[in-house]
PDB file of N, CA and C in Angstrom:
ATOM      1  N   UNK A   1     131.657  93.636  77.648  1.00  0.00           N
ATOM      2  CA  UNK A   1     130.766  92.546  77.967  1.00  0.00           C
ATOM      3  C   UNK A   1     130.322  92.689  79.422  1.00  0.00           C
ATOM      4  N   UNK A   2     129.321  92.928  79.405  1.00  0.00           N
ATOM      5  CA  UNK A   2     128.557  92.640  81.021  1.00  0.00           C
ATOM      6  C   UNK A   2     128.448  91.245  81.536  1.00  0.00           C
ATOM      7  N   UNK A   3     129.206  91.553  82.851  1.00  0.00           N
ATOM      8  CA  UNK A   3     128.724  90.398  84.006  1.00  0.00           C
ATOM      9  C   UNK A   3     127.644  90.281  85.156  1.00  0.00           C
ATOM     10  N   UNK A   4     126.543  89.646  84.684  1.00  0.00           N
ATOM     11  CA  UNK A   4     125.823  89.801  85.759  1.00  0.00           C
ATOM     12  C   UNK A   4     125.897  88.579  87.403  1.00  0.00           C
ATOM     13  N   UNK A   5     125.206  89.231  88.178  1.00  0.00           N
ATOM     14  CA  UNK A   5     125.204  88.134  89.562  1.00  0.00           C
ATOM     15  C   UNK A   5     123.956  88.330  89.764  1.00  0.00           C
ATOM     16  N   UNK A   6     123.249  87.208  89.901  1.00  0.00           N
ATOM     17  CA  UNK A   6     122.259  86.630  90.432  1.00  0.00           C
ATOM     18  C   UNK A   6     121.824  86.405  91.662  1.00  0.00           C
ATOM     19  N   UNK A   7     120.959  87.025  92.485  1.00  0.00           N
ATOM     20  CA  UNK A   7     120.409  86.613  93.883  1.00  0.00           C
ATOM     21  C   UNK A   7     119.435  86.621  94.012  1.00  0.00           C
ATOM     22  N   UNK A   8     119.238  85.081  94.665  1.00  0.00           N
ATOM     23  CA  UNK A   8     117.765  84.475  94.719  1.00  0.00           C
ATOM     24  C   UNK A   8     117.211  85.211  95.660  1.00  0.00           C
ATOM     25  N   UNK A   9     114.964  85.262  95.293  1.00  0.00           N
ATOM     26  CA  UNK A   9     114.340  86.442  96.000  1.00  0.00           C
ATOM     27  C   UNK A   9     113.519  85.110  96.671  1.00  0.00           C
ATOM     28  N   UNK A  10     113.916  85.194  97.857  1.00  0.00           N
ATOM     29  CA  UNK A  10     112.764  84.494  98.755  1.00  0.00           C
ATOM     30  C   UNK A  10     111.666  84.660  98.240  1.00  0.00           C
ATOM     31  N   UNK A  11     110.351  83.506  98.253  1.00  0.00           N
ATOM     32  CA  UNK A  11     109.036  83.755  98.188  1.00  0.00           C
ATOM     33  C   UNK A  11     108.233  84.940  99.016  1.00  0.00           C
ATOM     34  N   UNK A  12     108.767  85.232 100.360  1.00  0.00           N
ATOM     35  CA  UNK A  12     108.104  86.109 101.023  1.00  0.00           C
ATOM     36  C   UNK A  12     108.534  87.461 100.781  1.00  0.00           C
ATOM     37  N   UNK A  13     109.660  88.104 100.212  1.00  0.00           N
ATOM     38  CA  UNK A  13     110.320  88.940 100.112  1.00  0.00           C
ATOM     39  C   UNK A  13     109.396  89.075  98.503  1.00  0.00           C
ATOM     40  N   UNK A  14     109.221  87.951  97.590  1.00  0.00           N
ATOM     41  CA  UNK A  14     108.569  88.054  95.989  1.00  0.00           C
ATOM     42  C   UNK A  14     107.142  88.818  96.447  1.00  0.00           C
ATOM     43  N   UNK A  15     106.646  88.380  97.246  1.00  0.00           N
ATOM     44  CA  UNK A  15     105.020  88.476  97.505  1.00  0.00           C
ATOM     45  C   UNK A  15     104.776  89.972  98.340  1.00  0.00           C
ATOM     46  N   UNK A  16     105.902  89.995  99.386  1.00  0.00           N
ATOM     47  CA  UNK A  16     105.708  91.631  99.809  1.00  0.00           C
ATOM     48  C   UNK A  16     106.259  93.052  98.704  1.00  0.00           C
ATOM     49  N   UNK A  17     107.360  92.431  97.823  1.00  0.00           N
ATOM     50  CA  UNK A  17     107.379  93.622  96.438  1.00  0.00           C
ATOM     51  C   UNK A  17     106.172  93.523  95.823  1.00  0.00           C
ATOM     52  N   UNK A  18     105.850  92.419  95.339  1.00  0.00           N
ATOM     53  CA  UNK A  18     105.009  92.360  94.595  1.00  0.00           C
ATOM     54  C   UNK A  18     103.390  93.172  95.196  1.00  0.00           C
ATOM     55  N   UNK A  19     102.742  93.080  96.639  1.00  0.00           N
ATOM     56  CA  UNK A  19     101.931  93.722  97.052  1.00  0.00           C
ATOM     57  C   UNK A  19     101.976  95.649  97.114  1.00  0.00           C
ATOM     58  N   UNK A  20     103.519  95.551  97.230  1.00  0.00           N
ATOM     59  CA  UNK A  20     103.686  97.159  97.179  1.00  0.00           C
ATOM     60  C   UNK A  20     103.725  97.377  96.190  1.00  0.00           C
ATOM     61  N   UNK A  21     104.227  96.596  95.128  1.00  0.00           N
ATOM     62  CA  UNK A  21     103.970  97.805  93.612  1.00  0.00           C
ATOM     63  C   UNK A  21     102.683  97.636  93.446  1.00  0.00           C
ATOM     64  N   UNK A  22     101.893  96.777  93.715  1.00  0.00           N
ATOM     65  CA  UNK A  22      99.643  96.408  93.689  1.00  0.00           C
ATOM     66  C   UNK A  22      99.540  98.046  93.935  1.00  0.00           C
ATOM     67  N   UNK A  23      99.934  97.994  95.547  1.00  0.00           N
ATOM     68  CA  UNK A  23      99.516  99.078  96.279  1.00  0.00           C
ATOM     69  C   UNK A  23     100.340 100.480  95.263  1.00  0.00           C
ATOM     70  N   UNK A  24     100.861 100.438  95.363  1.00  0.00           N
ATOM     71  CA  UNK A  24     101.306 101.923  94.469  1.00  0.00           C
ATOM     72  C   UNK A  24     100.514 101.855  93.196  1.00  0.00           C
ATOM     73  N   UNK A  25     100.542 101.355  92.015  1.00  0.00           N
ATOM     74  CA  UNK A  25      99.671 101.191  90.979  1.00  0.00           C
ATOM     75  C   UNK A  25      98.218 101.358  91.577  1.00  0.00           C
ATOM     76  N   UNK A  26      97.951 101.097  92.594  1.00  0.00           N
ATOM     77  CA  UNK A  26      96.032 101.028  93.140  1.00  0.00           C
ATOM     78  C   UNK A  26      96.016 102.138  93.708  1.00  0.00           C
ATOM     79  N   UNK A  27      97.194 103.109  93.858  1.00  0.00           N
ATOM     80  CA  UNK A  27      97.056 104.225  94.339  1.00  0.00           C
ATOM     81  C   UNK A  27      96.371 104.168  95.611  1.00  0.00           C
ATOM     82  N   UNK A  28      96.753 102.982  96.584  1.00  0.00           N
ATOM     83  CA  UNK A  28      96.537 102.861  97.973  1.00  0.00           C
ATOM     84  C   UNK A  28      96.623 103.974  99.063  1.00  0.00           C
ATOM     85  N   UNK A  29      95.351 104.473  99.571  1.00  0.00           N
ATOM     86  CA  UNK A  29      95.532 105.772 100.498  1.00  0.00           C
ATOM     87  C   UNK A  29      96.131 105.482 101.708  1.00  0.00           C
ATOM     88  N   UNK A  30      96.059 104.084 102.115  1.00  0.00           N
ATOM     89  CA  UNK A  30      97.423 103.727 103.353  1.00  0.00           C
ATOM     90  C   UNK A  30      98.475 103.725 103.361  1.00  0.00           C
ATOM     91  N   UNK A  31      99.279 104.505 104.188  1.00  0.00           N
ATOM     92  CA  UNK A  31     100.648 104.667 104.523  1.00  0.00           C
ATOM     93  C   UNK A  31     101.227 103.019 103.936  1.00  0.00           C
ATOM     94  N   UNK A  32     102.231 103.080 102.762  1.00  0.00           N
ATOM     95  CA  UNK A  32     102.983 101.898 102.542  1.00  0.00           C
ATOM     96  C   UNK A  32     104.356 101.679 103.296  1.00  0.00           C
ATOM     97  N   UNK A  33     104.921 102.796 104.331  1.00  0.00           N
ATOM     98  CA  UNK A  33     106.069 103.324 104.095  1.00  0.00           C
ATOM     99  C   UNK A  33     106.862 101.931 105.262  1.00  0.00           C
ATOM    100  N   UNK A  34     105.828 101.116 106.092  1.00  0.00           N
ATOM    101  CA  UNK A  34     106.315 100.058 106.941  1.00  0.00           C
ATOM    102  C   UNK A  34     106.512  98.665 105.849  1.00  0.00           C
ATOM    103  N   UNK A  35     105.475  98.548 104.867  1.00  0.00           N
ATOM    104  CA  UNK A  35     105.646  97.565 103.630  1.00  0.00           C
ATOM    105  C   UNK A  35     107.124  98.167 103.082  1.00  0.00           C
ATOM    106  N   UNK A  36     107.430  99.340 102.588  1.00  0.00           N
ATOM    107  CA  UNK A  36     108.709  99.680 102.237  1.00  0.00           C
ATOM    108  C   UNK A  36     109.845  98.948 102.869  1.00  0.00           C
ATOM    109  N   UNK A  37     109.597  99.229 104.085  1.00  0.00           N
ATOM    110  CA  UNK A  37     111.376  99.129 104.803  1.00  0.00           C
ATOM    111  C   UNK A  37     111.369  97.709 105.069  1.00  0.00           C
ATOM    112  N   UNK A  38     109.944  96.736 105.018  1.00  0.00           N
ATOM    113  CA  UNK A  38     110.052  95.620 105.160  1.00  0.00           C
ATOM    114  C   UNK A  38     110.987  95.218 104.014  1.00  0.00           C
ATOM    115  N   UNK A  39     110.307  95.430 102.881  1.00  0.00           N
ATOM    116  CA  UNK A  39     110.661  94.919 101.544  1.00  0.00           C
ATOM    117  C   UNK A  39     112.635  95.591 101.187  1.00  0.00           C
ATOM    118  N   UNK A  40     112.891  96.519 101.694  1.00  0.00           N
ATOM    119  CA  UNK A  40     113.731  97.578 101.690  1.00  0.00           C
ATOM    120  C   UNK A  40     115.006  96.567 102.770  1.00  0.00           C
ATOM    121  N   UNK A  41     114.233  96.208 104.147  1.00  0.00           N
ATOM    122  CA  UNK A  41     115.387  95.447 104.696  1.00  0.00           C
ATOM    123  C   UNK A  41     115.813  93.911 104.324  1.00  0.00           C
ATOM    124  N   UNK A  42     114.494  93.564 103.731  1.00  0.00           N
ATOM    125  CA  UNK A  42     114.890  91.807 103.390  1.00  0.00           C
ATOM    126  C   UNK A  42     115.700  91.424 102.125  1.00  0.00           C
ATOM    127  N   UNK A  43     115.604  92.526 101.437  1.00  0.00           N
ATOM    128  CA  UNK A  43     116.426  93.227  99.856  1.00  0.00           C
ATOM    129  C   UNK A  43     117.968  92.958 100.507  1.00  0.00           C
ATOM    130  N   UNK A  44     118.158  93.720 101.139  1.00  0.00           N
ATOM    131  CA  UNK A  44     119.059  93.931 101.921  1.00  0.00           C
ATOM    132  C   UNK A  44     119.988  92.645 103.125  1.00  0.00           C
ATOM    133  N   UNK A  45     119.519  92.006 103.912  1.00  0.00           N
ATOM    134  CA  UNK A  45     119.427  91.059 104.358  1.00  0.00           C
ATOM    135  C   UNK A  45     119.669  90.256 103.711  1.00  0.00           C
ATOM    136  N   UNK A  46     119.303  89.819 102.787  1.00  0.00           N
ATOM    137  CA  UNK A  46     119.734  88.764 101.153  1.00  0.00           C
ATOM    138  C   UNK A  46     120.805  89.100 100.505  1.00  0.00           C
ATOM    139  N   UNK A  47     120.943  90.338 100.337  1.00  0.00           N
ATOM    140  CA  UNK A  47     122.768  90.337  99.546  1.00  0.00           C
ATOM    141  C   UNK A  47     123.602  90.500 100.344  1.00  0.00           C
ATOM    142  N   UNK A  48     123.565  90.727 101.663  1.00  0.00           N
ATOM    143  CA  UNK A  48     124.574  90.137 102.903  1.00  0.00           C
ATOM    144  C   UNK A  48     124.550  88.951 103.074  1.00  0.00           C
ATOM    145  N   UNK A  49     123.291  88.490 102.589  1.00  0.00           N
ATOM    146  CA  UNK A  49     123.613  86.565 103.189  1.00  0.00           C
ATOM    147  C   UNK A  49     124.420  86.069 102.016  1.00  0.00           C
ATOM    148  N   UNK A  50     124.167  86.817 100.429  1.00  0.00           N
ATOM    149  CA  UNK A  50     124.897  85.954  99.310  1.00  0.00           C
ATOM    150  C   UNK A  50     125.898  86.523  99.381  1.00  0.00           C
ATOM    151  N   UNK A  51     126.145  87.721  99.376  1.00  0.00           N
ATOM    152  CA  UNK A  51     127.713  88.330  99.188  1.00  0.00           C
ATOM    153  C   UNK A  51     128.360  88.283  99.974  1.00  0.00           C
ATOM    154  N   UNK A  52     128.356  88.209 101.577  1.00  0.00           N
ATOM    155  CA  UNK A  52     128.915  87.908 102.346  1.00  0.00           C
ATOM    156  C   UNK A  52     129.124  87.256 102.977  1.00  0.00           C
ATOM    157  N   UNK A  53     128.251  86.356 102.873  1.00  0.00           N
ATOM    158  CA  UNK A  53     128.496  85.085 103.489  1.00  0.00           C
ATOM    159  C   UNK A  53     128.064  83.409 103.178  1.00  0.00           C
ATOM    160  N   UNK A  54     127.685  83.893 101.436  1.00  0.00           N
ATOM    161  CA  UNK A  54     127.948  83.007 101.042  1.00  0.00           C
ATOM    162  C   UNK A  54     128.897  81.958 100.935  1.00  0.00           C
ATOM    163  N   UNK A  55     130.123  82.523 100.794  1.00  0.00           N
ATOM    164  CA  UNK A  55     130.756  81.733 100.478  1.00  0.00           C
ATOM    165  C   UNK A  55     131.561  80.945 101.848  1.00  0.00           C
ATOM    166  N   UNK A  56     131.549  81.559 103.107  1.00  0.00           N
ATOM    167  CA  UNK A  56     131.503  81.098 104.109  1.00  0.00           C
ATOM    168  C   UNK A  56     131.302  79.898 104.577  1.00  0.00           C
ATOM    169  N   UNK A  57     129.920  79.134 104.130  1.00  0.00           N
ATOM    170  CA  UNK A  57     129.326  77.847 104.330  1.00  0.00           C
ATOM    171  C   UNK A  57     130.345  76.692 103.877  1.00  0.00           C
ATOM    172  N   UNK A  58     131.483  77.327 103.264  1.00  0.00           N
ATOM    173  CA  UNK A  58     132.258  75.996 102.874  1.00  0.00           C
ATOM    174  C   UNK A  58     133.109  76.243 103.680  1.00  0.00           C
ATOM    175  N   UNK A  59     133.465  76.914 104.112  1.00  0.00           N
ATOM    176  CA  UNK A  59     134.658  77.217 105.480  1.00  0.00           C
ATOM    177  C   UNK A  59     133.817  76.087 106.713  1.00  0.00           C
ATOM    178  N   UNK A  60     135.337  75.734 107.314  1.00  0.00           N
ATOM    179  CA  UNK A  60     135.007  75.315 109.070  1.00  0.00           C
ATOM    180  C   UNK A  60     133.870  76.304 109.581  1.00  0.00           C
ATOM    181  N   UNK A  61     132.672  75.958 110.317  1.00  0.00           N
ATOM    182  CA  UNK A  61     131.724  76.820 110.844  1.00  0.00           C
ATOM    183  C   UNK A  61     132.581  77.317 112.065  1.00  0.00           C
ATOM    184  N   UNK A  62     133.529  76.860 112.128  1.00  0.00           N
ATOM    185  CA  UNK A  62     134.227  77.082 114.094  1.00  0.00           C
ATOM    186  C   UNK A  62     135.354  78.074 114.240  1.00  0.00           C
ATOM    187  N   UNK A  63     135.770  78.195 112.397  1.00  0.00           N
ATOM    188  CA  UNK A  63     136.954  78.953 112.364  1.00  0.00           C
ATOM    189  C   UNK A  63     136.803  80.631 112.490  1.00  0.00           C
ATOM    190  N   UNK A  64     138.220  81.376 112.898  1.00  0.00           N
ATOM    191  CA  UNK A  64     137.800  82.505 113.525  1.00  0.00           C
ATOM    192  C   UNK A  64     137.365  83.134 112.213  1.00  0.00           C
ATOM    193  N   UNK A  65     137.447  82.817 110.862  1.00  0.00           N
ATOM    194  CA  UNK A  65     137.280  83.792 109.482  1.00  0.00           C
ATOM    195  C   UNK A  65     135.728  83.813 109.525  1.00  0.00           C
ATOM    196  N   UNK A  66     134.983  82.926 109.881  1.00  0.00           N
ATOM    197  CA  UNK A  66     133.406  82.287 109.563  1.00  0.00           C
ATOM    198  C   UNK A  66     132.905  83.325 110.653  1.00  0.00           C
ATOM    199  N   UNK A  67     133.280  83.433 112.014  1.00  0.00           N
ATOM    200  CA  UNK A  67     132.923  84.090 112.697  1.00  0.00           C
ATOM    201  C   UNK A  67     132.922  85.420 113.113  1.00  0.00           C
ATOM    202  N   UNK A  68     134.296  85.920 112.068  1.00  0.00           N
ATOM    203  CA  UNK A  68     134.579  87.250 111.724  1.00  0.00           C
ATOM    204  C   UNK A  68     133.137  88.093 110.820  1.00  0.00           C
ATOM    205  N   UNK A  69     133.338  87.119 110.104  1.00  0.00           N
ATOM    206  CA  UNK A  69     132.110  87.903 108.546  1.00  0.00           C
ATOM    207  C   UNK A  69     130.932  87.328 109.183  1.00  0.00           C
ATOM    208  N   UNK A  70     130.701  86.447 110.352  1.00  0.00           N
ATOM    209  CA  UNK A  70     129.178  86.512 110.614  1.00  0.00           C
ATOM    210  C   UNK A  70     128.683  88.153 111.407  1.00  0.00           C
ATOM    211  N   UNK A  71     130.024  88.281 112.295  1.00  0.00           N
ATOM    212  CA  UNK A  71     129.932  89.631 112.441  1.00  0.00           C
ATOM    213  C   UNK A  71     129.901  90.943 112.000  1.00  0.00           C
ATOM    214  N   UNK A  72     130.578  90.896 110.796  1.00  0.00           N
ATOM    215  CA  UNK A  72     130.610  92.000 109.948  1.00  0.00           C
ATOM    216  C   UNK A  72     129.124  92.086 109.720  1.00  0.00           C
ATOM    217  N   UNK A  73     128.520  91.107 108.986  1.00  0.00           N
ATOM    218  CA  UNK A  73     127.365  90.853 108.109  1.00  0.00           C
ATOM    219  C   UNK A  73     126.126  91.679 109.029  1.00  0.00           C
ATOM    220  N   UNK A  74     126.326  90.778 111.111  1.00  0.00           N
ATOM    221  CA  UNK A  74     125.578  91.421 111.790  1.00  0.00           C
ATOM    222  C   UNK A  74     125.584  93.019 111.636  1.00  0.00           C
ATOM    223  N   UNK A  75     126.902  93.353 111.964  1.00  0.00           N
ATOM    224  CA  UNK A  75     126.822  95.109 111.994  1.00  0.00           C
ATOM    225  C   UNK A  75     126.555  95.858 110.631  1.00  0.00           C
ATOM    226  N   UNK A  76     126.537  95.037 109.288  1.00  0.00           N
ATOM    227  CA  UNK A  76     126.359  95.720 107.884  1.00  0.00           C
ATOM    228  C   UNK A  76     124.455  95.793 107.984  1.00  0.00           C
ATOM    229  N   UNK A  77     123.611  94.964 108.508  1.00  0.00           N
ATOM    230  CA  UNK A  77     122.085  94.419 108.575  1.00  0.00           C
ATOM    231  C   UNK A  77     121.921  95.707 109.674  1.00  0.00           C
ATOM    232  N   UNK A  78     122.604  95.772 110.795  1.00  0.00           N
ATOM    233  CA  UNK A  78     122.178  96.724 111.722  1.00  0.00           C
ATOM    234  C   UNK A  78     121.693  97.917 110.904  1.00  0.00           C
ATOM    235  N   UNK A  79     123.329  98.768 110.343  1.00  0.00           N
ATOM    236  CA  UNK A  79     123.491  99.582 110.132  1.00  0.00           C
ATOM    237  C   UNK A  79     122.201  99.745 109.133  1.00  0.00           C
ATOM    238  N   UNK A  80     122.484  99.053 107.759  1.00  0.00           N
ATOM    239  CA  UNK A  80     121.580  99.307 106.655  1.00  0.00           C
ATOM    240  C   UNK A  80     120.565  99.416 107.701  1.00  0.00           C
ATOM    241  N   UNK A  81     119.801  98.510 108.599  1.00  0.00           N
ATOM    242  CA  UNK A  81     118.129  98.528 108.498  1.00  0.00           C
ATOM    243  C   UNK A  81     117.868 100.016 109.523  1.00  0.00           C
ATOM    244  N   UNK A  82     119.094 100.514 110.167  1.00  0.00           N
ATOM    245  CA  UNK A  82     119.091 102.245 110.776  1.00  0.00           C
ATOM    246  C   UNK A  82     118.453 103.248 109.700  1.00  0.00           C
ATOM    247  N   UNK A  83     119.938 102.922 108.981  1.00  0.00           N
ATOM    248  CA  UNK A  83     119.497 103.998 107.399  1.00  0.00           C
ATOM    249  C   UNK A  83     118.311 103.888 106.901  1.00  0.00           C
ATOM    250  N   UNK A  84     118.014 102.695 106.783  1.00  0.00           N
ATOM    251  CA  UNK A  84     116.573 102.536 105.820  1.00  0.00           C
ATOM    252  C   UNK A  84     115.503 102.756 106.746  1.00  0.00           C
ATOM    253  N   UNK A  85     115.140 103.112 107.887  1.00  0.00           N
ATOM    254  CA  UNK A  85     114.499 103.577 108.606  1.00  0.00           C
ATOM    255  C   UNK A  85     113.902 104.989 108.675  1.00  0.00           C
ATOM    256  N   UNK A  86     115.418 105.114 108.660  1.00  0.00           N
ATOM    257  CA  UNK A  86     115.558 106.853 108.961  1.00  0.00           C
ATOM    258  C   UNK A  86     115.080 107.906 107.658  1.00  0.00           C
ATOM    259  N   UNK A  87     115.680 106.884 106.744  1.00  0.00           N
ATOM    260  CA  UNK A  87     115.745 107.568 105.118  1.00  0.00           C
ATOM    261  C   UNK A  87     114.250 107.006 104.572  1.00  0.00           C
ATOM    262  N   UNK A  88     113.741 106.373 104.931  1.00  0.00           N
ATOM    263  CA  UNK A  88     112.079 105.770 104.123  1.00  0.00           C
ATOM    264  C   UNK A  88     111.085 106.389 104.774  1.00  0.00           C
TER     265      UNK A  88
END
């Protein structure tokens, strides 16, 4: 039996996929590759905010655990949006 998880797609994050697959299907002769990493980091950015720190928001905001994984989360967003730079 499959379990799935669900993460909600911001409206602005819906509307910039949605323009890049336009543009790929329209066979757009402009470089997409800055629409990519947009769409590529906010993808990204969103399952660090649900997976990692979702569940956070019910914790003390003051305690050292809340402030641990806000940090992790910072250096996981760094890193990914390096890679996805480098690699897109």
């Amino acid at each position: 039996m499959a379990t799935y998880y669900a993460i909600p797609c911001p409206q602005g994050l819906r509307q910039n996929f949605d323009l890049l697959v336009s543009n790929f299907e329209a066979q757009v002769k402009e470089p997409q590759n800055q629409l990519l990493i947009q769409v590529a980091n906010d993808y990204t950015d969103k399952i660090i905010e649900v997976m990692v720190l979702g569940n956070s928001q019910m914790m003390d905001q003051e305690s050292f655990s809340v402030k641990v994984l806000n940090n992790v989360a910072s250096v996981i967003k760094a890193t990914a949006h390096t890679l996805i730079k480098q690699v897109l």
